[in-house]
Protein backbone atom coordinates (compact mmCIF):
# COMPACT_ATOMS: atom_id res chain seq x y z
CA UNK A 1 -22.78 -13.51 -4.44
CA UNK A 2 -19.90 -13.70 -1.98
CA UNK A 3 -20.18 -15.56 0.95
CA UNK A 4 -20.09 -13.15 3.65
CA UNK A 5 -22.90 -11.42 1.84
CA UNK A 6 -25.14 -14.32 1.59
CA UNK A 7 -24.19 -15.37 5.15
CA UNK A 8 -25.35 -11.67 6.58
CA UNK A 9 -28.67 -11.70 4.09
CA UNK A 10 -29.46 -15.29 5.37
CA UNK A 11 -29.43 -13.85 8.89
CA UNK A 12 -30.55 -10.76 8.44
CA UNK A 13 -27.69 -8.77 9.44
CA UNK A 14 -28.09 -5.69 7.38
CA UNK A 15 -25.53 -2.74 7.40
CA UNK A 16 -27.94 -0.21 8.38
CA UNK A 17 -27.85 -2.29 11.68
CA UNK A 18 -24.27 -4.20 11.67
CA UNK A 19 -22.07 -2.12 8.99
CA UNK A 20 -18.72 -2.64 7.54
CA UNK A 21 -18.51 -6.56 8.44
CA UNK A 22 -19.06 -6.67 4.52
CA UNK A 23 -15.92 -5.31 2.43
CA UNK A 24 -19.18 -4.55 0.13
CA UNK A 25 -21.81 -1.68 0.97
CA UNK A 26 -24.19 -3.28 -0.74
CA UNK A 27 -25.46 -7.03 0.24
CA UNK A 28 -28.38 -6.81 -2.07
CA UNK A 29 -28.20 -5.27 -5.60
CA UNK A 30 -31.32 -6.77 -7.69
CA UNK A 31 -33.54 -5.49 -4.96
CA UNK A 32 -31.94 -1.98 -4.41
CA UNK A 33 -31.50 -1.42 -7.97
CA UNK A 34 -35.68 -2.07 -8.87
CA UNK A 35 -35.91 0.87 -6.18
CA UNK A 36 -34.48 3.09 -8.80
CA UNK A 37 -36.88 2.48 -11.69
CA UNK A 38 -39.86 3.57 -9.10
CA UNK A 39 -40.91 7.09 -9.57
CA UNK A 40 -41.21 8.03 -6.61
CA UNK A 41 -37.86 6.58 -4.96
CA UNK A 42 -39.46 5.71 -2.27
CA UNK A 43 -36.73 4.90 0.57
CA UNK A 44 -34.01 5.80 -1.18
CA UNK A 45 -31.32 8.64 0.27
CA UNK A 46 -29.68 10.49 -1.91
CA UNK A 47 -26.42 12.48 -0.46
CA UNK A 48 -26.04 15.80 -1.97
CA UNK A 49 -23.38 16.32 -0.35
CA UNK A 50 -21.43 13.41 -1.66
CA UNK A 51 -21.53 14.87 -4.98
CA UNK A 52 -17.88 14.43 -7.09
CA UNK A 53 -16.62 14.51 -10.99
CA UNK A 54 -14.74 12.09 -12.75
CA UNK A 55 -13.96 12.47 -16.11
CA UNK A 56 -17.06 10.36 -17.29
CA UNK A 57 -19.73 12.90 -15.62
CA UNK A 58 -20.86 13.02 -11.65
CA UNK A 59 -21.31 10.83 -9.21
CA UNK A 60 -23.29 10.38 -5.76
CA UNK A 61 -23.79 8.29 -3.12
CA UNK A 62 -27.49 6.87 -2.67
CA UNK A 63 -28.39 4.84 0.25
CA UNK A 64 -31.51 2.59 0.99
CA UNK A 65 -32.59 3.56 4.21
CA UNK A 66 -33.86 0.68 5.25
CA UNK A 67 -31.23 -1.83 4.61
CA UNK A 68 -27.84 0.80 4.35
CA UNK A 69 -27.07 -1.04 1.43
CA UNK A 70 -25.55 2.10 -1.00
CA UNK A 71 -25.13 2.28 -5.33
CA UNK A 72 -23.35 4.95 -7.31
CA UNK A 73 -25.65 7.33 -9.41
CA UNK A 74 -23.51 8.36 -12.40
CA UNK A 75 -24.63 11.69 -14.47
CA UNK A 76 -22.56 11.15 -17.88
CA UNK A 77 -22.57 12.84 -21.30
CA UNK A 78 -21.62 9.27 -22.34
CA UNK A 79 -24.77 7.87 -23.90
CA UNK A 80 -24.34 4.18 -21.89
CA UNK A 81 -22.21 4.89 -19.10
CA UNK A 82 -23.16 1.39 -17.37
CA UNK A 83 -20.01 -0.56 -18.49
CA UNK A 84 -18.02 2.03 -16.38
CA UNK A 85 -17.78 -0.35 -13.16
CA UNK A 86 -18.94 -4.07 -12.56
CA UNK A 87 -22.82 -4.56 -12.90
CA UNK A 88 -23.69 -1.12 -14.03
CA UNK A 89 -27.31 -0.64 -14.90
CA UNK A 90 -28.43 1.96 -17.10
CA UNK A 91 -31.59 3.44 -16.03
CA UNK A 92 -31.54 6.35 -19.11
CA UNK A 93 -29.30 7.61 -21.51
CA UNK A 94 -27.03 9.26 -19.59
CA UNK A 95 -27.94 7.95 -16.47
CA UNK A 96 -26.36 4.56 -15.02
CA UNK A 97 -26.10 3.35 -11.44
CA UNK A 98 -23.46 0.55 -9.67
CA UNK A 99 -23.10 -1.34 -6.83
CA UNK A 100 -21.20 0.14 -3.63
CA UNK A 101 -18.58 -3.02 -3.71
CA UNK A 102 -15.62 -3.42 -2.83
CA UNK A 103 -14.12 -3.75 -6.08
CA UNK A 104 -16.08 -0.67 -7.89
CA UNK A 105 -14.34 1.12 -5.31
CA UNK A 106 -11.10 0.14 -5.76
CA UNK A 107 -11.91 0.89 -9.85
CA UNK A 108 -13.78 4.42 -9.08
CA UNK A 109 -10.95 5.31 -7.19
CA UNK A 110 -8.75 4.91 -10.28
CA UNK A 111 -11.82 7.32 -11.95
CA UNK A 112 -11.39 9.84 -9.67
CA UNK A 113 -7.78 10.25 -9.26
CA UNK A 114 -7.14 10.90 -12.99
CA UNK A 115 -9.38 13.31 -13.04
CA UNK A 116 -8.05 14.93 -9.61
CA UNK A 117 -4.47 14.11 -8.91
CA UNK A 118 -4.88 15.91 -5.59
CA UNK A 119 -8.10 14.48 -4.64
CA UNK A 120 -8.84 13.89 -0.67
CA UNK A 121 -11.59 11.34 -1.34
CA UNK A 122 -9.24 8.41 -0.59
CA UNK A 123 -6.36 8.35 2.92
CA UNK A 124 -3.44 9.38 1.97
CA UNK A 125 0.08 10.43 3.33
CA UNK A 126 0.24 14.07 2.37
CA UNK A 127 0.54 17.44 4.44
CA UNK A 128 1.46 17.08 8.11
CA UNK A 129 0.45 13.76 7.84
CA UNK A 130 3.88 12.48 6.90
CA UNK A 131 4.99 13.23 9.99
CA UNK A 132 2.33 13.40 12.36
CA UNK A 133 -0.19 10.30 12.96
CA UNK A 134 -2.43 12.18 15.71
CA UNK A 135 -5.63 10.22 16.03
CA UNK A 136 -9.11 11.26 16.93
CA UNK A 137 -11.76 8.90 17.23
CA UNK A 138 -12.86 5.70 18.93
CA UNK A 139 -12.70 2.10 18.61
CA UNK A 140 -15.47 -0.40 17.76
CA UNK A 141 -18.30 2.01 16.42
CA UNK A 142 -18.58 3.74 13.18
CA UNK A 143 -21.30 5.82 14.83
CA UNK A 144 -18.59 8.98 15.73
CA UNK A 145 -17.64 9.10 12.37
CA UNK A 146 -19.45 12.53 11.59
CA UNK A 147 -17.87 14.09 14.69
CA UNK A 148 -14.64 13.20 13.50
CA UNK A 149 -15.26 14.79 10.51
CA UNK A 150 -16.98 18.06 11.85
CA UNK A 151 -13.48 17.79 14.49
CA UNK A 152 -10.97 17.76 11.77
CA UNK A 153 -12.96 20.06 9.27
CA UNK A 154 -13.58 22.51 12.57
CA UNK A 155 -9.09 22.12 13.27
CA UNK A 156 -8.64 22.61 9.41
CA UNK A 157 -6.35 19.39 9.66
CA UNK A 158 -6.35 15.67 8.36
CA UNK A 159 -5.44 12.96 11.45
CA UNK A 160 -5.94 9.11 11.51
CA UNK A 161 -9.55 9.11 11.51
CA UNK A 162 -9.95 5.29 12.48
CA UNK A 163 -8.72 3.40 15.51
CA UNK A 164 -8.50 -0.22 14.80
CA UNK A 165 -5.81 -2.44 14.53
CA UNK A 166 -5.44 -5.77 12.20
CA UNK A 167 -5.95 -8.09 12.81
CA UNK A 168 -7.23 -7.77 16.54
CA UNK A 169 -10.12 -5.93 16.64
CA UNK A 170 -10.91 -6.34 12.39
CA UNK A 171 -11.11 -9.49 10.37
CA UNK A 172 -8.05 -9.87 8.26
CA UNK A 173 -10.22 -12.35 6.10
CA UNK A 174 -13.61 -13.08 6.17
CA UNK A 175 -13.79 -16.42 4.10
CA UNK A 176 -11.70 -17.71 7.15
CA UNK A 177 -13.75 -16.16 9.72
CA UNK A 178 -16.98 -18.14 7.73
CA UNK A 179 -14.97 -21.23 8.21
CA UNK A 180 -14.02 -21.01 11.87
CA UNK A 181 -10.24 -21.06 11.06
CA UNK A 182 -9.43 -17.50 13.03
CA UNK A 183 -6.50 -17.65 15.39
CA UNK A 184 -5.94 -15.16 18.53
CA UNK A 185 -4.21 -12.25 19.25
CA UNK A 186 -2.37 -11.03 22.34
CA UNK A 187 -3.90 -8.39 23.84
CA UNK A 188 -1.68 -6.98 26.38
CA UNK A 189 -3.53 -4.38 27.67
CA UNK A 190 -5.86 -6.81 29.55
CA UNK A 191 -3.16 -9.29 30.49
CA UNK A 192 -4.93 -12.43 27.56
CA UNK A 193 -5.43 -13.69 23.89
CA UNK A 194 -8.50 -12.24 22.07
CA UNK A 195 -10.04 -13.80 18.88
CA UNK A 196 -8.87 -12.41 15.71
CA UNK A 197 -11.25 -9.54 14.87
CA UNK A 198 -13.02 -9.43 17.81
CA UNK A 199 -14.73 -6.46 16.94
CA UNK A 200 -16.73 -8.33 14.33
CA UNK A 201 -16.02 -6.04 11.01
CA UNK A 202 -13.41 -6.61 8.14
CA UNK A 203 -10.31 -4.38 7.32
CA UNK A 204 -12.25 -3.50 3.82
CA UNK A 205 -15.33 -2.88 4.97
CA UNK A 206 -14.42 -0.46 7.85
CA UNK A 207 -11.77 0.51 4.96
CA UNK A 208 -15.02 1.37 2.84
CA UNK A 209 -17.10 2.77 5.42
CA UNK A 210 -14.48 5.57 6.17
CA UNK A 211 -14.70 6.53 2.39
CA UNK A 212 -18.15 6.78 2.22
CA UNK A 213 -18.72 8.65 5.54
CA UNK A 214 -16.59 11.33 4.33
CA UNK A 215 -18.38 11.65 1.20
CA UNK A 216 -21.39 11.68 2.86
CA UNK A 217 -20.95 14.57 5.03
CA UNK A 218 -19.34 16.18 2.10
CA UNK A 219 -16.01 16.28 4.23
CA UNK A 220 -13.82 15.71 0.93
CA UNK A 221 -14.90 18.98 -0.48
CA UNK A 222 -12.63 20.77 2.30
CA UNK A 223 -9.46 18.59 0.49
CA UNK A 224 -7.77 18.01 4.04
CA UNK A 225 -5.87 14.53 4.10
CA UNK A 226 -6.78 11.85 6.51
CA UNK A 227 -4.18 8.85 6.87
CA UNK A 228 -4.85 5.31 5.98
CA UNK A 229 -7.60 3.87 8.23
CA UNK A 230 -6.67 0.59 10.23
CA UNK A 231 -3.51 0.16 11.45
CA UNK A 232 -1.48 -3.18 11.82
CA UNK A 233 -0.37 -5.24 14.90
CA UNK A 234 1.28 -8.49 14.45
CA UNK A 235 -0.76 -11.80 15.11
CA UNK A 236 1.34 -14.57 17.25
CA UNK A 237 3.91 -16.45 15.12
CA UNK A 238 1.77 -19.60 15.55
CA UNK A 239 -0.83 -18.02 12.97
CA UNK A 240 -1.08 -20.28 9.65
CA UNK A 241 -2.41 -17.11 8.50
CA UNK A 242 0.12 -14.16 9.56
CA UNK A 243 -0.47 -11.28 8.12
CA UNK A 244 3.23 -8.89 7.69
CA UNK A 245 4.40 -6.89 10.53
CA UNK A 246 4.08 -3.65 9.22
CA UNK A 247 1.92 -2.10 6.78
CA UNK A 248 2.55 -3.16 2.98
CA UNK A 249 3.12 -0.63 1.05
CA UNK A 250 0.27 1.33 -1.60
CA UNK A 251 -1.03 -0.70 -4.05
CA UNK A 252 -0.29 -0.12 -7.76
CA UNK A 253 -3.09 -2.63 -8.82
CA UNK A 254 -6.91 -2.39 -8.76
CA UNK A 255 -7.22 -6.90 -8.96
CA UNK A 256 -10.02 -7.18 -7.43
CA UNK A 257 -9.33 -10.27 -5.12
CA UNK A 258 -8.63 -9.59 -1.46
CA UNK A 259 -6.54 -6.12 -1.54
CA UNK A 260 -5.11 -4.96 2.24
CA UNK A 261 -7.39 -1.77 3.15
CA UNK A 262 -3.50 0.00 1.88
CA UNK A 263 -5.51 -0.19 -1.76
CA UNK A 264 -7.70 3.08 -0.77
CA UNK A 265 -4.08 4.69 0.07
CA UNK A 266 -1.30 5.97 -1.53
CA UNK A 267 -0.96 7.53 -5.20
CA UNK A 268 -3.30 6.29 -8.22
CA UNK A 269 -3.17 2.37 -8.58
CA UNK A 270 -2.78 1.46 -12.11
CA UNK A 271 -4.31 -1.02 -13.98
């Protein structure tokens, strides 16, 4: 388990409650998968709307209510599907399910993209939004999300659907935010230094949670782009940890160790 993880399970800081500090949406799997071999799947959300084919069958979101932690329900004609992503469990033939991590992400997008070059699941730079960068939204919630979407879907046009910046109001690195070793920003705007990710949540887990609140409101079935989520303002040069000035460019790798939140953008990563 990654550290973060155990750190919010340990104090019971669960992402129904405190979401996208986490680059995972799930902090739990062994419980939330057992919810899936009860009959009656009790607590268990499953968004219809989220609904999307790959080439190995379709896939939807399911959420545990209780604790927001989410898993992938794959419908394959593959007989075992459940070596598809990291710690797939099959639950029939034909049936598997997968953790909502970081790095299943990162690999489903790879899924999704060969099947659907021009797939809107994941930011990207296309239409207007190579030259425009209008936002719409807020700062420090995830909780408008939906009415960005309904906004943009009611416009019939992609924007920047997220208003943070890196690493001021979202933790560049977590494992250094565990170990007290965050620096602080400038924040002109109110005349002092801030913490580093003062807002509390990571660059891939806000990242993440833009993904999946798309697919949840079924947003991605309208194919308008949205542009990459956070954006990028320099920390002081006296950072041992500076992250570059400007955004790096799309990844073309899927490694699953630390990618920048420009790993959901861009065209299909390779691996």
């Amino acid at each position: 388990m990654k550290p973060i993880n155990a750190f919010l399970l340990a104090n019971n800081l669960r992402i129904a409650q405190n979401p996208c500090v986490s680059p995972d949406f799930c902090l739990d799997w062994p419980s939330l998968q057992q919810k899936f071999f009860d009959s009656s799947a009790a607590g268990l959300l499953f968004h219809d709307k989220s609904g999307f084919a790959t080439a190995a069958g379709t896939w939807t979101l399911v959420e545990d209510k209780a604790t927001g932690d989410c898993a992938w329900r794959l419908e394959s004609p593959i007989a075992d599907p459940s070596a598809l992503l990291d710690d797939g469990v099959l639950l029939k033939p034909g049936r598997a399910i997968f953790p909502a991590t970081w790095e299943n992400l990162l690999a489903l997008k790879n899924l999704i993209q060969e099947h659907d070059a021009g797939s809107t699941i994941f930011p990207t730079a296309n239409a207007q939004l190579g030259r425009s960068t209008l936002g719409v939204g807020a700062r420090f919630t995830t909780l408008h999300w939906p009415a960005v979407e309904w906004a943009m879907s009611t416009l019939e046009i992609g924007m920047t659907a997220n208003q943070n910046s890196i690493p001021r109001e979202l933790v560049y690195d977590v494992d250094a935010m565990l170990a007290g070793k965050l620096d602080t920003v400038p924040f002109p705007f109110i005349g002092a230094n801030v913490p580093e990710g003062h807002q509390g949540q990571s660059v891939e887990g806000m990242s993440h949670g833009c993904v999946l609140s798309k697919l949840k409101t079924g947003f991605h079935r309208r194919r308008h782009s949205t542009s990459p989520p956070p954006r990028l303002t320099s920390p002081p040069s006296s950072s041992p940890r500076s992250a570059p000035a400007s955004p790096p460019p799309a990844s073309r790798s899927t490694k699953p160790r630390s990618p920048p939140s420009s790993a959901l953008s861009g065209p299909r990563s390779r691996r």
